[in-house]
Protein backbone atom coordinates (compact mmCIF):
# COMPACT_ATOMS: atom_id res chain seq x y z
CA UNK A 1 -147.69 -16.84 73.08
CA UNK A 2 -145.90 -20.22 73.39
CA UNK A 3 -147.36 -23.56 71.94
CA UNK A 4 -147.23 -26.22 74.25
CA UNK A 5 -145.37 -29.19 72.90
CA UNK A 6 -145.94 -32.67 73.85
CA UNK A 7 -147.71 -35.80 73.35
CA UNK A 8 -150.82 -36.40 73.30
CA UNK A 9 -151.90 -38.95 76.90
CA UNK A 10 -154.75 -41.41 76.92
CA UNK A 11 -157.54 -41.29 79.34
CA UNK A 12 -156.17 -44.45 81.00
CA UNK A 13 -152.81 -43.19 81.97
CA UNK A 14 -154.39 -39.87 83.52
CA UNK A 15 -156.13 -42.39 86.15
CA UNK A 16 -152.94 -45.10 86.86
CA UNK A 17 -151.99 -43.46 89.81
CA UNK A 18 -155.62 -43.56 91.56
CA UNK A 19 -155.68 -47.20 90.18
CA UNK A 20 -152.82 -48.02 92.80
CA UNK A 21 -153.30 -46.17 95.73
CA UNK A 22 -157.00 -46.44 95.77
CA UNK A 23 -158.51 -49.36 97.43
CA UNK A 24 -162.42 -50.52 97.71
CA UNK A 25 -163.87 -49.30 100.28
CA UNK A 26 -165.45 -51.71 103.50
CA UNK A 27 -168.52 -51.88 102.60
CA UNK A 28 -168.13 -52.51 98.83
CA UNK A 29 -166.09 -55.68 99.65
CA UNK A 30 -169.11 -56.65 102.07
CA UNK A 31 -171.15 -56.10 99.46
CA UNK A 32 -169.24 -58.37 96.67
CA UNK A 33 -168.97 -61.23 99.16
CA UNK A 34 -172.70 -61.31 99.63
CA UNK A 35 -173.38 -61.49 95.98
CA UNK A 36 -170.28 -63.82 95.17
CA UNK A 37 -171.47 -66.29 97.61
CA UNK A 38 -174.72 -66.42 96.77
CA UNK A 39 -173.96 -66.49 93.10
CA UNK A 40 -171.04 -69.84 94.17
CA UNK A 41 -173.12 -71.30 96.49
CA UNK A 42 -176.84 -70.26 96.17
CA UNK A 43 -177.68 -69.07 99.87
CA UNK A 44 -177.82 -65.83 100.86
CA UNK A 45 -175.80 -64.31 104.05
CA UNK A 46 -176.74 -61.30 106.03
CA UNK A 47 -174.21 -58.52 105.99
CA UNK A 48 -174.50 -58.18 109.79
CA UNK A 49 -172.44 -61.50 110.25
CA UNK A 50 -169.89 -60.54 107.72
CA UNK A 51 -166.44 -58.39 109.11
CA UNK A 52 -164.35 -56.94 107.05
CA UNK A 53 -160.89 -55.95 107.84
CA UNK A 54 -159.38 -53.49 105.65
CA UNK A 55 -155.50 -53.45 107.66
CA UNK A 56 -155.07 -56.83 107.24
CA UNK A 57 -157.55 -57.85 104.12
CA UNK A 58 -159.27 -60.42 106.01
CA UNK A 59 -163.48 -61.35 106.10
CA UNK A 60 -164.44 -62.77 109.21
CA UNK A 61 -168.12 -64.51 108.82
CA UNK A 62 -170.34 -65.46 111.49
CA UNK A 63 -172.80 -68.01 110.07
CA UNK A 64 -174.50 -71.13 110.96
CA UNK A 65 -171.83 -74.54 111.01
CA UNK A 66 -172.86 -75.76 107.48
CA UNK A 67 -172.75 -72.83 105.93
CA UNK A 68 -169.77 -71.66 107.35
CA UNK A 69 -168.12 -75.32 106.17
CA UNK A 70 -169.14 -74.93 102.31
CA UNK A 71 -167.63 -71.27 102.53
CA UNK A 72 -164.03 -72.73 103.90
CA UNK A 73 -164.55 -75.34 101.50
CA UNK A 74 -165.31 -72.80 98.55
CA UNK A 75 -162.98 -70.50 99.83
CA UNK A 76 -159.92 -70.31 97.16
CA UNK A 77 -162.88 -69.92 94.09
CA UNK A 78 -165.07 -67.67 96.25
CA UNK A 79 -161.46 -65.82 97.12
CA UNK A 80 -160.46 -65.92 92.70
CA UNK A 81 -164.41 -64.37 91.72
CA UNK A 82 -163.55 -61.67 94.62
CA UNK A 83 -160.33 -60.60 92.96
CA UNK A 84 -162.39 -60.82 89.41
CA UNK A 85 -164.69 -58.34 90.82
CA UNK A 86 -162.71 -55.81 92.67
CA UNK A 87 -159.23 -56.31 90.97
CA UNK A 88 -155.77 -57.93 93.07
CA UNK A 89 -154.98 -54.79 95.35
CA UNK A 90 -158.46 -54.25 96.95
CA UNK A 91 -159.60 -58.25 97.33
CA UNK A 92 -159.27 -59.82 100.56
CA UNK A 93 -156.66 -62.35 100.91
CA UNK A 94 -158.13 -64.59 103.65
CA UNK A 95 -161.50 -65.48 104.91
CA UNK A 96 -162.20 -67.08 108.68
């Protein structure tokens, strides 16, 4: 019987490839806008008036007018705490 030869891998490297092609799913990026918003801005949003498109990584939120104005005004740092939390591939890009 042969030895097998080779390096020893880490852990990490086993999971790089699922760290790529995986992306979070719809509801999970609901989810993390809820809580970042509330944490940014203190109010909380139902998840029926949040959209997510996963194709073109964009929210769409249908809130009241001020609301909806301190989120556009909020929305690179709200956008930068979204990437913190679910990492640059599975973040949205935009929110409307």
């Amino acid at each position: 019987m042969r030895k097998k030869e080779g390096s020893i891998k880490k852990i990490s490297d086993l999971f790089e490839t699922y760290k790529v092609r995986l992306k979070a799913p719809q509801g999970t990026v609901v989810d993390c806008f809820r809580e970042v918003v509330e944490d940014v801005i203190g109010l909380p949003i139902r998840k029926e008036s949040i959209k997510y498109t996963v194709y073109t990584k964009t929210l769409s939120v249908q809130v009241q007018g001020p609301l909806k104005s301190e989120i556009r005004l909020r929305k690179a740092e709200i956008l930068a705490h979204m990437k913190g939390r679910l990492g640059e591939q599975s973040a949205p890009s935009d929110i409307i």
